[in-house]
PDB file of N, CA and C in Angstrom:
ATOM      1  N   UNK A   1     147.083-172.627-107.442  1.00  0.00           N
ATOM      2  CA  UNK A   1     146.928-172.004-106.142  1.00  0.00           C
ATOM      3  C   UNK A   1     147.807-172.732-105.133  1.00  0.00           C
ATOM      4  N   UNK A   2     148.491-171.956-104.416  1.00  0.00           N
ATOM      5  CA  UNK A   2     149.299-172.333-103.408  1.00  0.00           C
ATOM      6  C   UNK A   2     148.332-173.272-101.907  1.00  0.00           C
ATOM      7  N   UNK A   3     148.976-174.592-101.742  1.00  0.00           N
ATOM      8  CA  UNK A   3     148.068-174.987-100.569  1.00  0.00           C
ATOM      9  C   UNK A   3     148.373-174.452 -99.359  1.00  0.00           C
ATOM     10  N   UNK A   4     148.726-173.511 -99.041  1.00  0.00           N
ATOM     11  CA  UNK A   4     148.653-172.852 -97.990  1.00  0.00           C
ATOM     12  C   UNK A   4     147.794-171.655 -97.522  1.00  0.00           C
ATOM     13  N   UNK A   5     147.330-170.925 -99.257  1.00  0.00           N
ATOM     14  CA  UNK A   5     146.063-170.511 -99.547  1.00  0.00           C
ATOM     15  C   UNK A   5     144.752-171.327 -99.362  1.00  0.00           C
ATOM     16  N   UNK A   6     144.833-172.719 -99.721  1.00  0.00           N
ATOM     17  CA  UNK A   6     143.567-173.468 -99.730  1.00  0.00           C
ATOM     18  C   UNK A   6     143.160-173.871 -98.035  1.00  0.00           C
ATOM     19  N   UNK A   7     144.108-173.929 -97.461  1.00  0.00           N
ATOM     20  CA  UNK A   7     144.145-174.598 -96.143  1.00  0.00           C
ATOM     21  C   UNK A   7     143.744-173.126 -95.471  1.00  0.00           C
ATOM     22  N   UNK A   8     143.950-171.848 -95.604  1.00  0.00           N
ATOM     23  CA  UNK A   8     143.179-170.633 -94.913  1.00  0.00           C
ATOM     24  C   UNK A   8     141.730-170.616 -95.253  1.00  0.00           C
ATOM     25  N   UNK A   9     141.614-171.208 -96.872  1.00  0.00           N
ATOM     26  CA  UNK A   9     140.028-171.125 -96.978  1.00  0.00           C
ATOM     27  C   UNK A   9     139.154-171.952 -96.080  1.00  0.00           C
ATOM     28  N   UNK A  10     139.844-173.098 -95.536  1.00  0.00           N
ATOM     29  CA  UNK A  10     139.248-174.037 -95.239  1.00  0.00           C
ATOM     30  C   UNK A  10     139.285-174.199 -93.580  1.00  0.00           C
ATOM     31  N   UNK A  11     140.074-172.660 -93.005  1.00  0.00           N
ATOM     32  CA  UNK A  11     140.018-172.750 -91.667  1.00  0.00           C
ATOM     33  C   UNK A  11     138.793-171.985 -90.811  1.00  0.00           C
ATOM     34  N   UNK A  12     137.934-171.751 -91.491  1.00  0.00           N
ATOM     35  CA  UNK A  12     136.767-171.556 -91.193  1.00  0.00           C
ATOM     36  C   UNK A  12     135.467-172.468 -91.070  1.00  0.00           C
ATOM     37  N   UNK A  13     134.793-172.476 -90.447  1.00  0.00           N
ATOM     38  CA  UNK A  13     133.708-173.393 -89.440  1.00  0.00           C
ATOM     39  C   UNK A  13     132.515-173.029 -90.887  1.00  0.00           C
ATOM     40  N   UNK A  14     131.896-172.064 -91.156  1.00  0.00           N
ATOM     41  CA  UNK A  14     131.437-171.456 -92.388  1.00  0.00           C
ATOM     42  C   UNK A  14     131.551-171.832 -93.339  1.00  0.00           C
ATOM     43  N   UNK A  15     132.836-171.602 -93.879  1.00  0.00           N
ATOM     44  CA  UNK A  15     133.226-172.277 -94.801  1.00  0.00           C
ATOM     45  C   UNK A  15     133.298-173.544 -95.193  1.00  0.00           C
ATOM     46  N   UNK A  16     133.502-174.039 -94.361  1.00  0.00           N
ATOM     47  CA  UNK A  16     133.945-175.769 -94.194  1.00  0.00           C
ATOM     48  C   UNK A  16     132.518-176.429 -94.419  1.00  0.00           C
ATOM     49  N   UNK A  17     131.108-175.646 -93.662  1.00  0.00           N
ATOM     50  CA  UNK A  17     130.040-175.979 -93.815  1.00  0.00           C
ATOM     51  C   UNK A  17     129.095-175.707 -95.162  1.00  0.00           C
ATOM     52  N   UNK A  18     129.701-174.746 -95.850  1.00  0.00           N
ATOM     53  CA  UNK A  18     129.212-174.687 -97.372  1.00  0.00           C
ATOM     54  C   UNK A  18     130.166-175.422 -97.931  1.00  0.00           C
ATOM     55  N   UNK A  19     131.122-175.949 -97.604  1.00  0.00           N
ATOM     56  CA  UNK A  19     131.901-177.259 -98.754  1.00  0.00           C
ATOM     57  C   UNK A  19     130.817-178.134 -98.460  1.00  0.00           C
ATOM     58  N   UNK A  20     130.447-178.837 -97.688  1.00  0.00           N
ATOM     59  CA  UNK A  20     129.702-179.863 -96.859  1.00  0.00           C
ATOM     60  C   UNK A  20     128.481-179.917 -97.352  1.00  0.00           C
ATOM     61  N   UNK A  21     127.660-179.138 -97.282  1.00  0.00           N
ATOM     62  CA  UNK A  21     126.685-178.524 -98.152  1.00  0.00           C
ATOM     63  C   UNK A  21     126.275-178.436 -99.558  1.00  0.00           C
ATOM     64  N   UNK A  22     127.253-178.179-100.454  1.00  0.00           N
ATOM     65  CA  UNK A  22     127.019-178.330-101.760  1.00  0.00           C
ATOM     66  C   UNK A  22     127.831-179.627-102.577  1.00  0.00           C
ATOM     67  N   UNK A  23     128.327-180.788-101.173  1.00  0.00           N
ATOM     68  CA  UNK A  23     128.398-182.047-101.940  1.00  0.00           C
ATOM     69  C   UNK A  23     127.402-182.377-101.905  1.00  0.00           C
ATOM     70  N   UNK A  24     126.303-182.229-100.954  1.00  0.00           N
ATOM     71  CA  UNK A  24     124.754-183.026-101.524  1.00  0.00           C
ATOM     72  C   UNK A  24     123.840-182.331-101.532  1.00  0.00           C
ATOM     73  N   UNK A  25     123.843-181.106-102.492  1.00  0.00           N
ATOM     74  CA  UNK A  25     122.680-179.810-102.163  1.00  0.00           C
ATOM     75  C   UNK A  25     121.287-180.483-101.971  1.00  0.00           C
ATOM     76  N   UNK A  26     121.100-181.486-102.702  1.00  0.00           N
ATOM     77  CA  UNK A  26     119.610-181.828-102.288  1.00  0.00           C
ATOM     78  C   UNK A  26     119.228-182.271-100.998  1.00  0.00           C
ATOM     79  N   UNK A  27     120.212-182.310-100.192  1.00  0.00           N
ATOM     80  CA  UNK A  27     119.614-182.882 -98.421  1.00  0.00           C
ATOM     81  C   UNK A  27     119.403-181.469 -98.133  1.00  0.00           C
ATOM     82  N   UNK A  28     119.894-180.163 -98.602  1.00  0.00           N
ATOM     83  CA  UNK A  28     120.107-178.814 -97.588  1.00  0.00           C
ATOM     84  C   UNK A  28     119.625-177.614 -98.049  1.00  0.00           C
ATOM     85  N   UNK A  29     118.990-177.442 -99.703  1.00  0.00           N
ATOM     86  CA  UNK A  29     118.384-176.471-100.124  1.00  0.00           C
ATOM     87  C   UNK A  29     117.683-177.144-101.076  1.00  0.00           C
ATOM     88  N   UNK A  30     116.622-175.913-101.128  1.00  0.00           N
ATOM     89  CA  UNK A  30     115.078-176.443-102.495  1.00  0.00           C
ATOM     90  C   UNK A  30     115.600-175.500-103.787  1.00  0.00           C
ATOM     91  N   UNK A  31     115.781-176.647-104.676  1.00  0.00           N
ATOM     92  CA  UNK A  31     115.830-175.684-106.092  1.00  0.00           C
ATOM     93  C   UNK A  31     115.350-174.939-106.959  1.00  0.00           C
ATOM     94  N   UNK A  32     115.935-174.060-107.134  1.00  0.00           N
ATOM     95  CA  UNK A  32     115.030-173.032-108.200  1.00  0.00           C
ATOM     96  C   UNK A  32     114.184-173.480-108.811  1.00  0.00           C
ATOM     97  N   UNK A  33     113.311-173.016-109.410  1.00  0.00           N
ATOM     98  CA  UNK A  33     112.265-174.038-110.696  1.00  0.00           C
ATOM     99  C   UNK A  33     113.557-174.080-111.714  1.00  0.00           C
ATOM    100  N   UNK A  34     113.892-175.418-112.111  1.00  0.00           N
ATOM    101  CA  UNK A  34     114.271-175.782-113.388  1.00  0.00           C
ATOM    102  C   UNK A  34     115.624-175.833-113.357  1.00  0.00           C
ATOM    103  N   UNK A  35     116.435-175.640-112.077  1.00  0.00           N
ATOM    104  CA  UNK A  35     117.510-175.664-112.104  1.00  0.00           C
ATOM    105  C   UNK A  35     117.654-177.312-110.919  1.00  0.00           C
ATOM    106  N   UNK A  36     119.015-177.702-111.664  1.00  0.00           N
ATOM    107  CA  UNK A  36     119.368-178.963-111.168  1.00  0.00           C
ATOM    108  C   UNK A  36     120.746-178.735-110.248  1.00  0.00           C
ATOM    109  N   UNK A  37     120.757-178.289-109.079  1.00  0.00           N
ATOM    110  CA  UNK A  37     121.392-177.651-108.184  1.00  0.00           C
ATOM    111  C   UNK A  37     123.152-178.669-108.330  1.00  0.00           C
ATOM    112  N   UNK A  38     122.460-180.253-108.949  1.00  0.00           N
ATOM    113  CA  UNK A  38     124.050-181.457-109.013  1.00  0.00           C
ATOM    114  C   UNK A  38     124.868-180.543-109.766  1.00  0.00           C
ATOM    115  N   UNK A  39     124.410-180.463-110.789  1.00  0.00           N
ATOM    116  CA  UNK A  39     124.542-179.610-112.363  1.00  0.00           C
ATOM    117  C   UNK A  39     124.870-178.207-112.448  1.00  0.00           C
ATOM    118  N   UNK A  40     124.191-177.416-112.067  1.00  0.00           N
ATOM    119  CA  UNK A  40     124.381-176.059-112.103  1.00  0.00           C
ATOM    120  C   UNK A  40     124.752-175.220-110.813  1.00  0.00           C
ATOM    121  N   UNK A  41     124.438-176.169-109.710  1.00  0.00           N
ATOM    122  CA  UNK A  41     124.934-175.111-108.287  1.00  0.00           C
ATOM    123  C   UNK A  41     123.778-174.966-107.224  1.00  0.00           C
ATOM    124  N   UNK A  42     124.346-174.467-106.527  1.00  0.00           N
ATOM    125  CA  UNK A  42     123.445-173.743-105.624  1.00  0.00           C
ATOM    126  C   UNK A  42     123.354-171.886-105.620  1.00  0.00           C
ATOM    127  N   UNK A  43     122.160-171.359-105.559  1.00  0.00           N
ATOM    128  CA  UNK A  43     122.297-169.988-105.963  1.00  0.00           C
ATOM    129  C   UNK A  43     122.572-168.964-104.195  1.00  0.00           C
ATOM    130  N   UNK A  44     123.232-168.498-104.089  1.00  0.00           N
ATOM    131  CA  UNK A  44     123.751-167.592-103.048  1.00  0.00           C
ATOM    132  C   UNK A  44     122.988-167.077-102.624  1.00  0.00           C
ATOM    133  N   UNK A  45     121.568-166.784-102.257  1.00  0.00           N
ATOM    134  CA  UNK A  45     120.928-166.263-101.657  1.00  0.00           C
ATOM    135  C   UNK A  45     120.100-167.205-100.833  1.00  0.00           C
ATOM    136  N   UNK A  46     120.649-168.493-101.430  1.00  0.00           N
ATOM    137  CA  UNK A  46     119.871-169.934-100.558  1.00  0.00           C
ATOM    138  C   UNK A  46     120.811-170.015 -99.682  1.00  0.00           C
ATOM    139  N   UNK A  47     122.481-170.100-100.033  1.00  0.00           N
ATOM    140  CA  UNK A  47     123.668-170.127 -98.820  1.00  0.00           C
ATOM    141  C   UNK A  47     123.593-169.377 -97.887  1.00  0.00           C
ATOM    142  N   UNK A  48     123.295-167.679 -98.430  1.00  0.00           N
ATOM    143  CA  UNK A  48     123.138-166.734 -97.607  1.00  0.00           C
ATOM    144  C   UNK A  48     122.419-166.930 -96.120  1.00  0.00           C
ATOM    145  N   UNK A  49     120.849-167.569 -96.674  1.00  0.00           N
ATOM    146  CA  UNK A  49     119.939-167.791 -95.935  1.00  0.00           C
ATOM    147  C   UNK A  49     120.152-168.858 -94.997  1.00  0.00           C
ATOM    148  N   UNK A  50     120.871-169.951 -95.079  1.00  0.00           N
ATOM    149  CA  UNK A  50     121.523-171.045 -94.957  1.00  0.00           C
ATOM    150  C   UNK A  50     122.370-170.484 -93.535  1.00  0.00           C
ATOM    151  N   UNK A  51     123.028-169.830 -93.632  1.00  0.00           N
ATOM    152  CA  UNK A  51     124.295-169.364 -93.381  1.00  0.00           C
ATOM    153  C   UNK A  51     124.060-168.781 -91.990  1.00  0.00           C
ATOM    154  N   UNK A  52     122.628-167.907 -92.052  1.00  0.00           N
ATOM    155  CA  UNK A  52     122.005-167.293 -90.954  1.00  0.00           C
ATOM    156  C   UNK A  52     123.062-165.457 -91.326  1.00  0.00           C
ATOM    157  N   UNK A  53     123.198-165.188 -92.129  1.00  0.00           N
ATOM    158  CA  UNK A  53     124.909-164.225 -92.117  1.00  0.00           C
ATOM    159  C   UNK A  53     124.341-163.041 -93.217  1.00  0.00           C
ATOM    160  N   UNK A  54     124.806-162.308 -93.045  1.00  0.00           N
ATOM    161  CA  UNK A  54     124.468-161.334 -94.026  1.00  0.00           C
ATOM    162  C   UNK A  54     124.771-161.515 -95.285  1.00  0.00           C
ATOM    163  N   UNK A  55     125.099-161.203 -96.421  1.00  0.00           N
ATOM    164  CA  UNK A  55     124.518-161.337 -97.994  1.00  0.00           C
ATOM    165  C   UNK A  55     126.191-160.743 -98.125  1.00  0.00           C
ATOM    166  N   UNK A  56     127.142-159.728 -97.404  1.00  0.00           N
ATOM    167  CA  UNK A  56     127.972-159.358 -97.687  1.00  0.00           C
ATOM    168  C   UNK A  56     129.461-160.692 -97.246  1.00  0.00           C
ATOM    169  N   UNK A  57     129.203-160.892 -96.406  1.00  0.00           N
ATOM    170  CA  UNK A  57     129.646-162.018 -95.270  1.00  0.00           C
ATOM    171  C   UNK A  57     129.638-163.444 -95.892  1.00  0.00           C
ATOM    172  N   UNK A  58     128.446-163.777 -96.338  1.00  0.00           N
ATOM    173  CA  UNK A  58     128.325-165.133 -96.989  1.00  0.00           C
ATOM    174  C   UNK A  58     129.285-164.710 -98.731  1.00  0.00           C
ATOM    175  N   UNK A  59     128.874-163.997 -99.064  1.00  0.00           N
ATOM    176  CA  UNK A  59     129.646-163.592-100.651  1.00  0.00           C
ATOM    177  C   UNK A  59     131.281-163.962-100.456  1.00  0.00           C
ATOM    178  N   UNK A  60     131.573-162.947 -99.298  1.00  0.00           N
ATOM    179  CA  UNK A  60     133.105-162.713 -99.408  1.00  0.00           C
ATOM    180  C   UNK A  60     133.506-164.488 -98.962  1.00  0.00           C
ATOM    181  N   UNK A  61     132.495-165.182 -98.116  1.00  0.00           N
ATOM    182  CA  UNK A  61     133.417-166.364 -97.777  1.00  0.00           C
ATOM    183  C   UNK A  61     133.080-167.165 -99.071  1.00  0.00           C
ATOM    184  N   UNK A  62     132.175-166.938-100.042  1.00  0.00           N
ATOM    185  CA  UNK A  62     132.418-168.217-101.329  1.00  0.00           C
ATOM    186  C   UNK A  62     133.168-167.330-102.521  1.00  0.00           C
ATOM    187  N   UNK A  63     134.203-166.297-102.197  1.00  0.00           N
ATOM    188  CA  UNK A  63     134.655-165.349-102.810  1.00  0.00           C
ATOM    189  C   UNK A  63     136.122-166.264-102.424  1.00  0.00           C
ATOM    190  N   UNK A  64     136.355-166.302-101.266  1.00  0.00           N
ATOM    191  CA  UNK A  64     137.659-166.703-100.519  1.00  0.00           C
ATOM    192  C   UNK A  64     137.233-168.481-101.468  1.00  0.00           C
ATOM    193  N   UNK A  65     136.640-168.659-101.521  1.00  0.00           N
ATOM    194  CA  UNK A  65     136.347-170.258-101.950  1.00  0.00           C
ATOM    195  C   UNK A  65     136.748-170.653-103.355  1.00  0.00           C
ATOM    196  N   UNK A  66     136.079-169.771-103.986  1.00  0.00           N
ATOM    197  CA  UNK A  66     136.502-169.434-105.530  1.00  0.00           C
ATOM    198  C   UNK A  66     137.850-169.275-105.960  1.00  0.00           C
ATOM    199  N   UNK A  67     138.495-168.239-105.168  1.00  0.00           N
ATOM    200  CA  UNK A  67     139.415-167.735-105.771  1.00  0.00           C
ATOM    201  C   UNK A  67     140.733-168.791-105.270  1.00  0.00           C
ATOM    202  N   UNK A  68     140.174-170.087-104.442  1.00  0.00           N
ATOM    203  CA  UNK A  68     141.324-171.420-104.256  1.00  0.00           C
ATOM    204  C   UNK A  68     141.008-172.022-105.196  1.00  0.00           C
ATOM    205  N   UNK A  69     139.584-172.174-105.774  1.00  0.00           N
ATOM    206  CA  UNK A  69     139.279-172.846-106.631  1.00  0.00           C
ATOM    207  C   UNK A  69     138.334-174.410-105.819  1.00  0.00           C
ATOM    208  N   UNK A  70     138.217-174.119-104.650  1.00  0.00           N
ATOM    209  CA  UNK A  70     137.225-174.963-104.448  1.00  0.00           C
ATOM    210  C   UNK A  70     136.084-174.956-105.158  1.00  0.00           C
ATOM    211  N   UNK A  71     135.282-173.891-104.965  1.00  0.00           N
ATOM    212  CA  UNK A  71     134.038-173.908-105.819  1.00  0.00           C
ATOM    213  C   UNK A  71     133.976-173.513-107.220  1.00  0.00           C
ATOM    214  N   UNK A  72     133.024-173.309-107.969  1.00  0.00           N
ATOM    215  CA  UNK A  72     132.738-172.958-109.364  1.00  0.00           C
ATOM    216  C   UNK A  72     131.728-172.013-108.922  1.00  0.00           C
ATOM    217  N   UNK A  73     131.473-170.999-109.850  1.00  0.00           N
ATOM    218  CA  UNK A  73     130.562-169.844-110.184  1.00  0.00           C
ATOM    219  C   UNK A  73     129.754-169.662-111.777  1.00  0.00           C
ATOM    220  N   UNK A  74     128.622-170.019-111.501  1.00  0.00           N
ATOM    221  CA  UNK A  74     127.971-170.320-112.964  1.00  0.00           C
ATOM    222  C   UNK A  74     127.204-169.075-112.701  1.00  0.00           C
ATOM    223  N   UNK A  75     127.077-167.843-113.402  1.00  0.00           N
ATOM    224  CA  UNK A  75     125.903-166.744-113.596  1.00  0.00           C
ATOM    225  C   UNK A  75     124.585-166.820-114.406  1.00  0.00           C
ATOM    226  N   UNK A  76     123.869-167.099-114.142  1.00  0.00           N
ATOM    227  CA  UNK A  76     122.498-167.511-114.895  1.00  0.00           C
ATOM    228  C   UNK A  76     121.516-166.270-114.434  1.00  0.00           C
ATOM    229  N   UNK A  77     121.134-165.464-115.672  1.00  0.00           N
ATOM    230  CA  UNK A  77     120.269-164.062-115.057  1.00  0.00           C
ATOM    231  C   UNK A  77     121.041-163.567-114.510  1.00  0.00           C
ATOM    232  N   UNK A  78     120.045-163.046-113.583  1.00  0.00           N
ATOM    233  CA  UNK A  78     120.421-162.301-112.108  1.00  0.00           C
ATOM    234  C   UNK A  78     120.953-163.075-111.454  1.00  0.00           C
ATOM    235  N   UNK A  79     120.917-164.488-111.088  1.00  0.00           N
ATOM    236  CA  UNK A  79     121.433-165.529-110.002  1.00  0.00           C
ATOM    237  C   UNK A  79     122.469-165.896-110.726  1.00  0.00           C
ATOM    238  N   UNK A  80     123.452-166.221-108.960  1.00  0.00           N
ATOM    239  CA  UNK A  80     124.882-166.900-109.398  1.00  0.00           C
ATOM    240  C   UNK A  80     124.721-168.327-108.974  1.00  0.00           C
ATOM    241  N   UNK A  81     125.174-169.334-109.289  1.00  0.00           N
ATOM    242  CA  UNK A  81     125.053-170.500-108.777  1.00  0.00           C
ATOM    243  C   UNK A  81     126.443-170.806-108.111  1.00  0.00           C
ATOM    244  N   UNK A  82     126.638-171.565-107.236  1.00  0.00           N
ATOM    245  CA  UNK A  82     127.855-172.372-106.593  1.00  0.00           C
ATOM    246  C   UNK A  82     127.763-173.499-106.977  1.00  0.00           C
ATOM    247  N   UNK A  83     128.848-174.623-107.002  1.00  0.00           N
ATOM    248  CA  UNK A  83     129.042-175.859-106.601  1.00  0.00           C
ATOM    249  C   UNK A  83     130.473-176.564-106.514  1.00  0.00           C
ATOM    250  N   UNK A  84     130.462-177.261-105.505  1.00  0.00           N
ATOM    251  CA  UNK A  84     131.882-177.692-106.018  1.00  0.00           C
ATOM    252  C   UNK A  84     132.930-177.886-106.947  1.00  0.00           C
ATOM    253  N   UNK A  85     134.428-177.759-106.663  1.00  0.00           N
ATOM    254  CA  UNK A  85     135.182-178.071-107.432  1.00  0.00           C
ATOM    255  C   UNK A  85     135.587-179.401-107.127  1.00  0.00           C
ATOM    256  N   UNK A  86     135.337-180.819-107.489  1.00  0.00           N
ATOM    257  CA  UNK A  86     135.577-181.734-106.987  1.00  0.00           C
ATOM    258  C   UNK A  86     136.979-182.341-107.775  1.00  0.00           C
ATOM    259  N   UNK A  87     137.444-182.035-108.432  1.00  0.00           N
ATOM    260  CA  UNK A  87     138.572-182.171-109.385  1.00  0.00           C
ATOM    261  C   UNK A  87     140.000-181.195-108.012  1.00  0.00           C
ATOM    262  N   UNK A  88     139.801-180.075-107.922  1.00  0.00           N
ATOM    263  CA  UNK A  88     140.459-179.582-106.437  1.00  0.00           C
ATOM    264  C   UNK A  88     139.791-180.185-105.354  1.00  0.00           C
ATOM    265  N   UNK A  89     139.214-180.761-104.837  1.00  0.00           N
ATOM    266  CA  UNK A  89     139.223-181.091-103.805  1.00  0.00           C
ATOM    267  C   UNK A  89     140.102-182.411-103.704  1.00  0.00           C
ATOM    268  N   UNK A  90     140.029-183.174-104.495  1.00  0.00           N
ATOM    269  CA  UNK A  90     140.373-184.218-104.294  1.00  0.00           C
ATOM    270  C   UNK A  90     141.620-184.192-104.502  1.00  0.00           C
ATOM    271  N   UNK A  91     142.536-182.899-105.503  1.00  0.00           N
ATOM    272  CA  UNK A  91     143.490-183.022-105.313  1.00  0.00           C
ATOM    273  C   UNK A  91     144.476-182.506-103.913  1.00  0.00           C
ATOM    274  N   UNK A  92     143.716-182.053-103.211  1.00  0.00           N
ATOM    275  CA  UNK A  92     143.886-181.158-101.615  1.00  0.00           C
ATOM    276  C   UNK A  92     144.163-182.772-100.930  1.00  0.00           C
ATOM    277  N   UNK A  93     143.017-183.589-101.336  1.00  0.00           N
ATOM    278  CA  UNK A  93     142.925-184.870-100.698  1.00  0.00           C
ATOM    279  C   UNK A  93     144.582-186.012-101.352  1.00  0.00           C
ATOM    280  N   UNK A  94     144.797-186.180-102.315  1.00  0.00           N
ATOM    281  CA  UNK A  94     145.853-186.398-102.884  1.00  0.00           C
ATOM    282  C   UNK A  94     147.012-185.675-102.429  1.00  0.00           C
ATOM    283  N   UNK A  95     147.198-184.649-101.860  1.00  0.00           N
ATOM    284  CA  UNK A  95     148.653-183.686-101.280  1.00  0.00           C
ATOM    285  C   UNK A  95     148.664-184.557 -99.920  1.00  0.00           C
ATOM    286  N   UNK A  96     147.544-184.188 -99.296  1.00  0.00           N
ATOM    287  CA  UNK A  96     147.696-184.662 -97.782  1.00  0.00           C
ATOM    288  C   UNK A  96     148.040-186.137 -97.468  1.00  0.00           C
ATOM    289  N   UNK A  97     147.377-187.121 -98.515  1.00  0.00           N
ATOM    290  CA  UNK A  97     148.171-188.402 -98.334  1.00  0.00           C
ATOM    291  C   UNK A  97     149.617-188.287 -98.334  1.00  0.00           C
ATOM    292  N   UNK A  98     149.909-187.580 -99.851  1.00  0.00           N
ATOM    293  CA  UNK A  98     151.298-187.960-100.378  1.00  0.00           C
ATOM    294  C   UNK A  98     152.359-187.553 -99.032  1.00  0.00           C
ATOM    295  N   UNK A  99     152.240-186.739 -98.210  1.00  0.00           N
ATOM    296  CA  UNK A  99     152.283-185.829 -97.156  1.00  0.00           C
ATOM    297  C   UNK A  99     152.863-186.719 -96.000  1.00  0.00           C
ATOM    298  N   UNK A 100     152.997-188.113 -96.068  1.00  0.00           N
ATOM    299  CA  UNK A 100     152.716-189.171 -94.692  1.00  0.00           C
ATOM    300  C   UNK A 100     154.123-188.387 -94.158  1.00  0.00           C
TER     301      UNK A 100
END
């Protein structure tokens, strides 16, 4: 993915706050029964709710997230889970040094 794509995902206030969010899901949502939110994600209807935003609105912005490859998308059932891509993030973090 081009970083000029990643840097539009990330020019949102929203957005920026579900990156923020699912580095430590356990300070900011309660987990499913049996799911380990480190491990498997956070499920989109907790972000949604999170978000204060409609269900269409919150999707498309971890849609825009995905498709930089910040986040991951695990489908379990009916529920999707989120969680970081910390392998891209850090390389976003690695460009911007090299960058001086």
């Amino acid at each position: 993915m081009k970083q000029v794509d990643i840097f539009k995902a990330l020019s949102n206030e929203a957005r920026l706050q579900i990156l923020e969010w699912l580095k430590e899901p356990d300070l900011h949502f309660t987990p499913h029964e049996g799911i380990d939110m480190n491990k498997t994600g956070v499920c989109v209807s907790q972000i949604t709710e999170k978000l204060e935003m409609t269900q269409s609105t919150a999707s498309h912005y971890l849609s825009m997230l995905l498709q930089v490859g910040l986040i991951k998308a695990d489908r379990i059932g009916k529920y999707t889970y989120y969680k970081r891509n910390e392998d891209a993030i850090n390389g976003i973090a690695e460009f911007l040094k090299q960058k001086r």
